[in-house]
Protein backbone atom coordinates (compact mmCIF):
# COMPACT_ATOMS: atom_id res chain seq x y z
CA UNK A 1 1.65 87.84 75.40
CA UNK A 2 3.74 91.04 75.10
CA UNK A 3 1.70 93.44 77.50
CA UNK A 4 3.71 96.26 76.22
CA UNK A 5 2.38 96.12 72.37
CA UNK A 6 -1.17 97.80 71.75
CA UNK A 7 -3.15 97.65 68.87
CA UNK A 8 -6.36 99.75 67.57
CA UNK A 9 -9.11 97.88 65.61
CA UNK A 10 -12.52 98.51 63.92
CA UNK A 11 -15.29 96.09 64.05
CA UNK A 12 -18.76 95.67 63.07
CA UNK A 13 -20.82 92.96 64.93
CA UNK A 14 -24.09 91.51 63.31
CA UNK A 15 -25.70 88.71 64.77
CA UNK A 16 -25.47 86.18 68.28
CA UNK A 17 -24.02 83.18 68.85
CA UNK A 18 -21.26 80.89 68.08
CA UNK A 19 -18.28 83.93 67.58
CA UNK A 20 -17.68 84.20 63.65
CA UNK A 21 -14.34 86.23 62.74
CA UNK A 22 -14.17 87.84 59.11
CA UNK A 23 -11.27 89.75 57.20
CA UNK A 24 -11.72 91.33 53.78
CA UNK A 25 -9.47 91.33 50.90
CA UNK A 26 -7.77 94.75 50.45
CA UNK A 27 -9.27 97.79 49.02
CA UNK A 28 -12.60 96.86 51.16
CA UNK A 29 -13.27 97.42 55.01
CA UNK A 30 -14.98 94.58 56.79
CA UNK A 31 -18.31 95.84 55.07
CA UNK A 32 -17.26 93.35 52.28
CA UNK A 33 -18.33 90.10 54.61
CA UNK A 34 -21.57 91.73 55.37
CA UNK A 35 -23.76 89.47 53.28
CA UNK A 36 -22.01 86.42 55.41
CA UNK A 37 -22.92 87.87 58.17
CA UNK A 38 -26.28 88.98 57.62
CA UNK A 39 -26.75 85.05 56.18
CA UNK A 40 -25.28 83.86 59.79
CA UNK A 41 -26.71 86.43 62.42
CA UNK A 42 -29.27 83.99 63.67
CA UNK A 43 -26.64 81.54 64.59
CA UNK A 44 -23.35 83.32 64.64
CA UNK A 45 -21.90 86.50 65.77
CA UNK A 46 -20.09 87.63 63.26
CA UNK A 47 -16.93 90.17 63.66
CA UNK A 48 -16.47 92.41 60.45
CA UNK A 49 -12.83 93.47 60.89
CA UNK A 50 -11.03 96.22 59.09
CA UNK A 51 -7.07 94.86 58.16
CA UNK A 52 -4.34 97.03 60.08
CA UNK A 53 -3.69 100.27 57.93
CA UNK A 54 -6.82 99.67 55.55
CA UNK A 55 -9.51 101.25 57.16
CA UNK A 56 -10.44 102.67 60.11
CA UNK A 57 -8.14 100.22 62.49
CA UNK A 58 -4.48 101.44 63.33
CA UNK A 59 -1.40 99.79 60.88
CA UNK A 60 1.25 98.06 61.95
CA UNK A 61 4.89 99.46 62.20
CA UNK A 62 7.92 97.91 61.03
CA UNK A 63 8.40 94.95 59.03
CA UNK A 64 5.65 92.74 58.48
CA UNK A 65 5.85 88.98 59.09
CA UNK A 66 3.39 86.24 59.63
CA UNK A 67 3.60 86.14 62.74
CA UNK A 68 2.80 89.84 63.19
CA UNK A 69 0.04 89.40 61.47
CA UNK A 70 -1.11 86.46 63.92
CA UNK A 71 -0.48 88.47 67.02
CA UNK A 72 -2.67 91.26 65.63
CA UNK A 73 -5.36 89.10 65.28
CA UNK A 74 -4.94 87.55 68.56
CA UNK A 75 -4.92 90.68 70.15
CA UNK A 76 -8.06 91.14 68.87
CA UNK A 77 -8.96 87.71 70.02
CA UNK A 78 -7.77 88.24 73.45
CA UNK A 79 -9.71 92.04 73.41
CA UNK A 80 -12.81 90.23 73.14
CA UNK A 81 -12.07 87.94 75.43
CA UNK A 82 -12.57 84.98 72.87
CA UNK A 83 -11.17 81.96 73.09
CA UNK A 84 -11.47 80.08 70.25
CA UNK A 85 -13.79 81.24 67.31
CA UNK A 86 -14.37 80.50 63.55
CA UNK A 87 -12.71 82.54 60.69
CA UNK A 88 -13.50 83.83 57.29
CA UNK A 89 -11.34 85.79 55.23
CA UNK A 90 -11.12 86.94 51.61
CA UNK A 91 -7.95 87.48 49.27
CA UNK A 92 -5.40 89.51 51.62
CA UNK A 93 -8.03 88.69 54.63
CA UNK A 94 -7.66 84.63 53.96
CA UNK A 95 -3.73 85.50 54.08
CA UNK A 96 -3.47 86.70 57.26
CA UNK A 97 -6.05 83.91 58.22
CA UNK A 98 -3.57 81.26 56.87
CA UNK A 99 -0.75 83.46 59.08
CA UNK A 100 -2.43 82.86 62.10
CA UNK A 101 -3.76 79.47 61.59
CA UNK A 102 0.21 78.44 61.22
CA UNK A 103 0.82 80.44 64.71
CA UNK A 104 -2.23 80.10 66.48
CA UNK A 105 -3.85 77.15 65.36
CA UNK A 106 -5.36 76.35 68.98
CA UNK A 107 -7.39 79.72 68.49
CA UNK A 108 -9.36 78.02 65.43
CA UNK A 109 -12.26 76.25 65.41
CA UNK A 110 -13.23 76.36 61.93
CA UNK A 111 -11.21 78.25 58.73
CA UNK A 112 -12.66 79.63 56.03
CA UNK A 113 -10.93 80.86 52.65
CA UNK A 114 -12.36 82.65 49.97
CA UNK A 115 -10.57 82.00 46.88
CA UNK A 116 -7.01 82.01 48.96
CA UNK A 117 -4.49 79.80 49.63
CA UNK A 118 -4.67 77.45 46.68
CA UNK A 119 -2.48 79.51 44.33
CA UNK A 120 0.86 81.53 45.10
CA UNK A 121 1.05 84.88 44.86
CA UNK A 122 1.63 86.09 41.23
CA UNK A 123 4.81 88.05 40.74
CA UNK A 124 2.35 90.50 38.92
CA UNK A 125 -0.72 90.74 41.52
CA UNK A 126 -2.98 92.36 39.32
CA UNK A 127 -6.09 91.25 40.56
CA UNK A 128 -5.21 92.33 43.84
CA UNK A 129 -3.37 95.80 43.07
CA UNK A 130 -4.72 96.63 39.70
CA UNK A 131 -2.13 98.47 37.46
CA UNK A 132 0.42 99.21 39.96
CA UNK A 133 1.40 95.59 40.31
CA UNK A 134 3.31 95.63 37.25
CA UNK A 135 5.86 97.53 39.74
CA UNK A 136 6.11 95.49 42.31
CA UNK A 137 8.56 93.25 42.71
CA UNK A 138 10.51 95.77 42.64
CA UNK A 139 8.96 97.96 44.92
CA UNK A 140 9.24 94.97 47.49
CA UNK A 141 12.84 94.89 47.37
CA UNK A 142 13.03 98.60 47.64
CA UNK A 143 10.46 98.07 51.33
CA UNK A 144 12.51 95.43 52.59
CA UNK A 145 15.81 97.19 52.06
CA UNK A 146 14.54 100.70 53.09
CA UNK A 147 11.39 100.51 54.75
CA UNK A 148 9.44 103.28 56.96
CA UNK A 149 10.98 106.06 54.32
CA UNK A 150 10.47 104.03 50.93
CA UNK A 151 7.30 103.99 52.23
CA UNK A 152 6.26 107.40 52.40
CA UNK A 153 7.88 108.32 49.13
CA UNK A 154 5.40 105.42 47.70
CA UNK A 155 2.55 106.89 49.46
CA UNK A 156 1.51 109.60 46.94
CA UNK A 157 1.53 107.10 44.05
CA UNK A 158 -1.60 105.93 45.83
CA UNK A 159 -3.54 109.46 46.43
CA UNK A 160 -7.59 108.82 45.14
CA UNK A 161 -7.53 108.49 42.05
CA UNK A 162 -10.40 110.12 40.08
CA UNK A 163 -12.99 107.12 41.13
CA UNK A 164 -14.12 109.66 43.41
CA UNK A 165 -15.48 112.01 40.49
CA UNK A 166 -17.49 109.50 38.96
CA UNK A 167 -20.90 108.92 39.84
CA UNK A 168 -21.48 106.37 42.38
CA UNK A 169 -24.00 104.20 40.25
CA UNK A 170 -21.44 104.08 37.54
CA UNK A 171 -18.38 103.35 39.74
CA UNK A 172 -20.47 100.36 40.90
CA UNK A 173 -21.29 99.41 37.41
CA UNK A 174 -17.73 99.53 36.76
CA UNK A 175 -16.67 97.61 39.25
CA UNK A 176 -19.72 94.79 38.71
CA UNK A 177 -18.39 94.51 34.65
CA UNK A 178 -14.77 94.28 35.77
CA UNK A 179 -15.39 91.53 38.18
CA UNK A 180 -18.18 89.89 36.58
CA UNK A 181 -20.78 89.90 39.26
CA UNK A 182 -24.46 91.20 39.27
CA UNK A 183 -24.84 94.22 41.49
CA UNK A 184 -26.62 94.07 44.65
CA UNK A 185 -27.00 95.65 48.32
CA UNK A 186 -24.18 94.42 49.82
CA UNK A 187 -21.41 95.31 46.63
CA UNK A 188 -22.63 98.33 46.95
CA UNK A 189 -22.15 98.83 50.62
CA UNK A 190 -18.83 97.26 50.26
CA UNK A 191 -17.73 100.03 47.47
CA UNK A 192 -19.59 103.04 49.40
CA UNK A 193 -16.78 102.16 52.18
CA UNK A 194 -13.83 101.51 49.98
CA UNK A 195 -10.64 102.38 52.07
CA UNK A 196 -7.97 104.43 50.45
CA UNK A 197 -4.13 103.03 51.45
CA UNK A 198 -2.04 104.67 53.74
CA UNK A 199 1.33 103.80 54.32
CA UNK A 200 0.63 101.45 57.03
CA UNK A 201 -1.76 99.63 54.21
CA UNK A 202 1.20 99.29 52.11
CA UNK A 203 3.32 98.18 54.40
CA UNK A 204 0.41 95.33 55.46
CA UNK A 205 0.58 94.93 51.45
CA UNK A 206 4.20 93.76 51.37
CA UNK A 207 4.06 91.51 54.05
CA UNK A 208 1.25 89.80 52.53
CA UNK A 209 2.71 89.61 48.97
CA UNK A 210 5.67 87.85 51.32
CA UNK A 211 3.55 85.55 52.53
CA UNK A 212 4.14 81.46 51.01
CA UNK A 213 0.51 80.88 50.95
CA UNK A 214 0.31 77.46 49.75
CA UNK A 215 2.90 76.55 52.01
CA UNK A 216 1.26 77.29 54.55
CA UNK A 217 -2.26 75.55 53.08
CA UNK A 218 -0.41 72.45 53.00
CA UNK A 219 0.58 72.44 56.37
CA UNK A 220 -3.17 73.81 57.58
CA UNK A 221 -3.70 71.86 61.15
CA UNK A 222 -7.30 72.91 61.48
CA UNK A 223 -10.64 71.96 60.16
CA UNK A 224 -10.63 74.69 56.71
CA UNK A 225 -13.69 75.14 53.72
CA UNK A 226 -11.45 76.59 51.02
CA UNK A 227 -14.16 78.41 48.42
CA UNK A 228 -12.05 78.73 45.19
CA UNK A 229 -13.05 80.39 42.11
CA UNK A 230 -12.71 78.34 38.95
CA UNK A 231 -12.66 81.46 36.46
CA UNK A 232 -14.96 79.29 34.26
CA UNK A 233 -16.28 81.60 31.58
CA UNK A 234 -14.57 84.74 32.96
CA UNK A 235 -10.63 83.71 32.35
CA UNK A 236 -9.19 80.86 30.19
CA UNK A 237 -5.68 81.71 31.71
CA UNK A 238 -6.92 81.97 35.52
CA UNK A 239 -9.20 78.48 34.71
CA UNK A 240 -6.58 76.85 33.64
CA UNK A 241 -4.16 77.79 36.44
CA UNK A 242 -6.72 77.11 39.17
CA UNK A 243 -7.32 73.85 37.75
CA UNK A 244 -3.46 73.04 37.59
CA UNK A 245 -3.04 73.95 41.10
CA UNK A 246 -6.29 72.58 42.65
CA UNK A 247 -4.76 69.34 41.04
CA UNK A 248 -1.73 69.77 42.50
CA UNK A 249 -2.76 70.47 46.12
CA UNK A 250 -5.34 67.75 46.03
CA UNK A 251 -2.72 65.29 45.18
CA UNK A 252 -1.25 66.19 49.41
CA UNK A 253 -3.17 64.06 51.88
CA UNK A 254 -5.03 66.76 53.19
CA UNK A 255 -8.18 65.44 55.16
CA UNK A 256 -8.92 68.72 56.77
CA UNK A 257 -9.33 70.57 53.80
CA UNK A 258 -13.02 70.60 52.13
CA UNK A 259 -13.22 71.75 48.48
CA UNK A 260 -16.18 74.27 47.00
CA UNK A 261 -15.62 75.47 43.25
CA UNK A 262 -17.40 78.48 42.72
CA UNK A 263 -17.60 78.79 38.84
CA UNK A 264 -17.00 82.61 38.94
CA UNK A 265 -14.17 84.85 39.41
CA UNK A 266 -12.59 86.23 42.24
CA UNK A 267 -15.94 87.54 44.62
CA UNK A 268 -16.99 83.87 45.33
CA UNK A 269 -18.87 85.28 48.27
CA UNK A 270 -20.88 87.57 45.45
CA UNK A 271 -20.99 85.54 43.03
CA UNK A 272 -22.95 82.28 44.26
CA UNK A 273 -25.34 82.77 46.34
CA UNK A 274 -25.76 78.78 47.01
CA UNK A 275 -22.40 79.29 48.46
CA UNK A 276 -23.69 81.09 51.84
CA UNK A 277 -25.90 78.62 52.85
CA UNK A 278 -22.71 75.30 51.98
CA UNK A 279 -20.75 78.29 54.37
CA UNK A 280 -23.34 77.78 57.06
CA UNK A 281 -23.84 74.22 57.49
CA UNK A 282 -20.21 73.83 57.25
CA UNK A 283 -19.65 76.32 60.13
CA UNK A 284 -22.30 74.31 62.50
């Protein structure tokens, strides 16, 4: 380990036991895992991390790669002074998961991916960066060629938008409709403690839309519960998609993979509540 590279995180800790790891998908801080780990605290600690640069944890600077994104979890990891724990991430939160599963694999006892890792990354990422997608393959070139100062011209594209002059109960509303799940506690926690992007957040942003996710699925060396949404009912496009490449990653010999369809769209965490309890029997 590089003694001479320092990182800054925020965590929330519910629970005791058996050391539980989550990461959130972007636009959330670790808040988003907390019905997870509110379903686990009698049996497992569980670690609700904020990603570097989204949230209240420090970025990280220069270019992102997978395997910066394993040795910031490591770090974390090594903080602790945890040896080997279990993992759950969401969206951008399974991608660095599947990062440091292909670095740190030793580190892993058991993986778990929320509707990740199944499907590449969609030259248009709408679901995960809403209108401003449309721009970014572009925009990716652009941070690769010019970096740190493409970055902070980007930056004000991204200043809060007016979500933050709408009442609360109808930004949650909003947000409930949009993704087609019911309202409860915990999505509203998870929205009171949105996190706003800084350029450290984008720059986390285009490493991840870098990332060759089911590459790396495919090549998974550890035990790993992979949660995918179907989209049944809420997209015919996104069902039919999912089902295409569910087919086609089930045709790998992949023993250490364990399938869960969720018949919902994207929050599978929200959306089924059956789910939490498959999550812990699967984790002990």
């Amino acid at each position: 380990m590089n003694s001479n590279i320092l990182y800054d995180y925020f965590s929330e800790i519910i629970g005791q036991g058996e050391k539980v790891i989550f990461l959130p998908a972007a636009g959330f801080s670790g808040k988003e895992g907390l019905n997870i780990a509110d379903y686990l605290k009698g049996d497992f600690e569980t670690h609700m991390l904020d990603l570097p640069g989204l949230g209240k944890g420090i970025g990280l600077q220069g270019r992102i790669t997978s395997i910066r994104m394993a040795n910031w979890l490591r770090e974390y990891l090594d903080q602790k002074n945890i040896d080997k724990a279990s993992f759950i991430g969401h969206s951008m939160g399974g991608g660095v998961l599947l990062a440091f599963a292909t670095h740190y694999p030793d580190r892993i006892k058991k993986l778990v991916l929320l509707d990740q890792g199944h499907k590449p990354m969609p030259r248009i990422p709408k679901s995960e960066f809403g209108v401003f997608a449309y721009s970014f393959p572009v925009l990716n070139v652009m941070a690769l060629l010019i970096g740190h100062p493409f970055l902070k011209l980007l930056r004000p594209l991204f200043k809060e938008s007016n979500s933050e002059n709408v009442d609360f109960n109808e930004r949650v509303e909003q947000f409930c409709d949009a993704a087609n799940i019911d309202e409860s506690m915990y999505v509203r926690k998870a929205i009171k403690e949105e996190v706003g992007v800084t350029m450290d957040g984008l720059n986390l942003m285009f490493g991840y839309y870098n990332l060759n996710l089911p590459k790396m699925l495919k090549r998974i060396k550890v035990p790993t519960y992979l949660a995918y949404a179907t989209f049944k009912n809420v997209s015919d496009l996104e069902y039919n998609n999912t089902c295409r490449y569910i087919k086609k990653l089930q045709r790998y010999d992949r023993p250490l993979i364990t399938y869960r369809p969720v018949e919902s769209g994207y929050y599978v965490h929200w959306s089924d509540l059956s789910l939490l309890e498959d999550l812990k029997k699967y984790l002990k």
